[in-house]
C-alpha atoms as a PDB file:
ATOM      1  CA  UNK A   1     216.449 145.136 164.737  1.00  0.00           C
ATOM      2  CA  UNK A   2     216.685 141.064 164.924  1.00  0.00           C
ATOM      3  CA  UNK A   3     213.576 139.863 163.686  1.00  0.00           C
ATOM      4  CA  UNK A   4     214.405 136.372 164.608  1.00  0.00           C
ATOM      5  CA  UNK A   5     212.464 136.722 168.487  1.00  0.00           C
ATOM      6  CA  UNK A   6     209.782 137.935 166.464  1.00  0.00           C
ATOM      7  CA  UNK A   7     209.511 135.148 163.864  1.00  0.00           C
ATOM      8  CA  UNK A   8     209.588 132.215 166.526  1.00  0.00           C
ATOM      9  CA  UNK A   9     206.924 134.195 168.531  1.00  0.00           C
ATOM     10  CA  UNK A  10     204.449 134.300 165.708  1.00  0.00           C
ATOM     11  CA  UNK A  11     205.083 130.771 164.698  1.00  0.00           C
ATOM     12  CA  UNK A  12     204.488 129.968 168.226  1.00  0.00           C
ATOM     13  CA  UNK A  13     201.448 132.549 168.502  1.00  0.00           C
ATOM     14  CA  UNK A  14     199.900 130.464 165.073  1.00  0.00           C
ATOM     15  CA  UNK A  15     200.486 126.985 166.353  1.00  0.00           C
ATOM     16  CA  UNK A  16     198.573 128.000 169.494  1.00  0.00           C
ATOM     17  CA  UNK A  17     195.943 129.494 167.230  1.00  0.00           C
ATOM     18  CA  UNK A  18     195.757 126.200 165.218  1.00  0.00           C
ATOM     19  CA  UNK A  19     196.121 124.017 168.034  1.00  0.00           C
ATOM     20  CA  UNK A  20     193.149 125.371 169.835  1.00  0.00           C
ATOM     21  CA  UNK A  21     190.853 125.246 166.664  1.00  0.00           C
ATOM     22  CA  UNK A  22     191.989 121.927 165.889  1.00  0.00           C
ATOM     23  CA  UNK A  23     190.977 120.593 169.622  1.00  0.00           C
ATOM     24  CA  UNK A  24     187.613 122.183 169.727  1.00  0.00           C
ATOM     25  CA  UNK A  25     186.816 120.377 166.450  1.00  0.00           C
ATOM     26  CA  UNK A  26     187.560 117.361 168.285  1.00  0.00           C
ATOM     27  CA  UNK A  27     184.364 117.090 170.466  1.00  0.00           C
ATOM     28  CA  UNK A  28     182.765 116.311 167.416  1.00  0.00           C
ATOM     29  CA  UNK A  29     184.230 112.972 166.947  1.00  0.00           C
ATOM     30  CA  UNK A  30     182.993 111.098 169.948  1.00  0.00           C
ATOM     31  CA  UNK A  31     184.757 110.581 173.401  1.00  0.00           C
ATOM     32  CA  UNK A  32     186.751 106.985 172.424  1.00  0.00           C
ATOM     33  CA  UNK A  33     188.088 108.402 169.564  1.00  0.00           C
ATOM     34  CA  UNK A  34     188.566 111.922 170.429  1.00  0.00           C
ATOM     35  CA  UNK A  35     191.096 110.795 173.704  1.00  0.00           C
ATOM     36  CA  UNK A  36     192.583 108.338 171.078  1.00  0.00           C
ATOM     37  CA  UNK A  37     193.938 111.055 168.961  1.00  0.00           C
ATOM     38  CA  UNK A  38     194.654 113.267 171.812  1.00  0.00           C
ATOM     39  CA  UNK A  39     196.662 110.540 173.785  1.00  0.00           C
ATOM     40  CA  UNK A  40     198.924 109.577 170.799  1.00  0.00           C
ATOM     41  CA  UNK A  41     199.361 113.265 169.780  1.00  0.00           C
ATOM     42  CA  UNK A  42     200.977 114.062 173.371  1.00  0.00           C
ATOM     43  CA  UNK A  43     203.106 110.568 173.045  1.00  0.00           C
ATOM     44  CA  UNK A  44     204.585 111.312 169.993  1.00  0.00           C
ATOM     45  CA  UNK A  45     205.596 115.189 170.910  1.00  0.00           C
ATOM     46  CA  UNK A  46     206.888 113.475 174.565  1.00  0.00           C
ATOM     47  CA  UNK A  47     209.143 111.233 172.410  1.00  0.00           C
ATOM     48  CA  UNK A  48     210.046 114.184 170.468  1.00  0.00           C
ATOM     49  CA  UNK A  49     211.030 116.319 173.455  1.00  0.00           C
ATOM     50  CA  UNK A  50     213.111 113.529 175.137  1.00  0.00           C
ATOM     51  CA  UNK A  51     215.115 112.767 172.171  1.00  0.00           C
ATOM     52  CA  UNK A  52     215.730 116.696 171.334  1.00  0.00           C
ATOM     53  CA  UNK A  53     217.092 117.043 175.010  1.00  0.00           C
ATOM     54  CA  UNK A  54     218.671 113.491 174.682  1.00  0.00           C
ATOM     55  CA  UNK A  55     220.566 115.439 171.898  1.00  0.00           C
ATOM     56  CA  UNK A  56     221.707 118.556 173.470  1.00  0.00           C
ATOM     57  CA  UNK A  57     222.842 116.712 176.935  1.00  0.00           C
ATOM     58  CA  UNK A  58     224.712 114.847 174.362  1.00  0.00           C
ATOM     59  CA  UNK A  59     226.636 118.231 172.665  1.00  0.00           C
ATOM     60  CA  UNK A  60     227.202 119.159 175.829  1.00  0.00           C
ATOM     61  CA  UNK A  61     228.874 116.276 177.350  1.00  0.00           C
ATOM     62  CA  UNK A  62     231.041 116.593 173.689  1.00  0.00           C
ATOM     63  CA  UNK A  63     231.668 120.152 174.601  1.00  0.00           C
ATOM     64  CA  UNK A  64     232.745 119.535 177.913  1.00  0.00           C
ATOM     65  CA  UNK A  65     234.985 116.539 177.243  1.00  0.00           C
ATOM     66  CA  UNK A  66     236.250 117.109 173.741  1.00  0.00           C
ATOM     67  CA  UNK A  67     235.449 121.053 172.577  1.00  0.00           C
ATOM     68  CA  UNK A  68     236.002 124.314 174.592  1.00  0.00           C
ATOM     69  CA  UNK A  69     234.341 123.557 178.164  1.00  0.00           C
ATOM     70  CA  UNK A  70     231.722 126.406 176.446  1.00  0.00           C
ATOM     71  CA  UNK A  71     227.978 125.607 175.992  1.00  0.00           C
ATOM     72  CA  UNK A  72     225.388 127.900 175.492  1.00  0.00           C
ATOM     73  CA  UNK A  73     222.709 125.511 176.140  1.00  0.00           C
ATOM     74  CA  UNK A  74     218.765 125.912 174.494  1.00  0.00           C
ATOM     75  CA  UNK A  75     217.076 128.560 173.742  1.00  0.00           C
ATOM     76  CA  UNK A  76     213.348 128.341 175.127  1.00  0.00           C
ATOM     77  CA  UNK A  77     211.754 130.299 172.033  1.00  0.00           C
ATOM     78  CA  UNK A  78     212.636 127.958 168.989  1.00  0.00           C
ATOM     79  CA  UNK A  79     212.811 124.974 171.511  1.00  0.00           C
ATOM     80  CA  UNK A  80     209.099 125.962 172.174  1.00  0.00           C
ATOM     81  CA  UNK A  81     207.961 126.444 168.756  1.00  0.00           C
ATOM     82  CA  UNK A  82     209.146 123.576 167.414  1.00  0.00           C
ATOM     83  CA  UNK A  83     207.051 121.448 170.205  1.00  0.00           C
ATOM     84  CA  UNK A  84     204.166 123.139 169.034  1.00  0.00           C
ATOM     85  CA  UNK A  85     204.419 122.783 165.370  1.00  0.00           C
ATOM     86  CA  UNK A  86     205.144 118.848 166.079  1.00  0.00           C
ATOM     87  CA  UNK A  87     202.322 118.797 168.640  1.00  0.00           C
ATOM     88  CA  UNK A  88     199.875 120.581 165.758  1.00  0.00           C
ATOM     89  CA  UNK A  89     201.097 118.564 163.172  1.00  0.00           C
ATOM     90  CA  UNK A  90     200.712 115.095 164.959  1.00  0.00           C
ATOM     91  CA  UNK A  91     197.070 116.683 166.120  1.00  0.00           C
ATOM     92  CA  UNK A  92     196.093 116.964 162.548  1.00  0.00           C
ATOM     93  CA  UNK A  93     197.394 113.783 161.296  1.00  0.00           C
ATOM     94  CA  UNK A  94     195.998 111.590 163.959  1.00  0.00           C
ATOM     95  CA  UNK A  95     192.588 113.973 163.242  1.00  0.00           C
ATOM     96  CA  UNK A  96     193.057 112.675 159.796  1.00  0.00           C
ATOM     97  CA  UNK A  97     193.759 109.528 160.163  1.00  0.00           C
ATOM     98  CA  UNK A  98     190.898 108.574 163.115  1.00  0.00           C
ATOM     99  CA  UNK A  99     188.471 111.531 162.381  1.00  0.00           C
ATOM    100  CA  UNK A 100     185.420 111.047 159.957  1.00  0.00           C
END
């Protein structure tokens, strides 16, 4: 059996977890404050997203042009996990950083 499905959907199952503990603490820091860190979290994991896709329009344009015309493209599980554990981590930071 391939436990590899099964690892990226618990990782993904956790962040969610985290993330959603992490934004209900939020309330708690005030309205100015609390958008602050929740506007600059979403930023930074937009950037994050553009430059991973930037990246994998840019292996396949190499496949196409210079390898073997095959690409197999992203897959959606690890692709989504990792958004979330950049999302969480920036969420926590920012908390850290502009929290009390």
């Amino acid at each position: 059996m391939n436990l590899l499905p099964i690892y990226f959907v618990s990782i993904l199952i956790l962040s969610a977890i985290l993330i959603i503990i992490t934004l209900t603490s939020l309330p708690q820091l005030g309205d100015e404050r609390k958008k602050l860190i929740k506007m600059k979290s979403q930023s930074f994991t937009f950037t994050i997203v553009i430059a991973l896709l930037v990246v994998e329009f840019g292996k396949e344009i190499y496949s196409m042009v210079w390898g073997s015309n095959s690409y197999k493209g992203i897959s959606p599980f690890p692709f989504l996990a990792a958004i979330s554990v950049v999302y969480l981590v920036s969420l926590l930071t920012l908390k850290k950083k502009y929290g009390d």
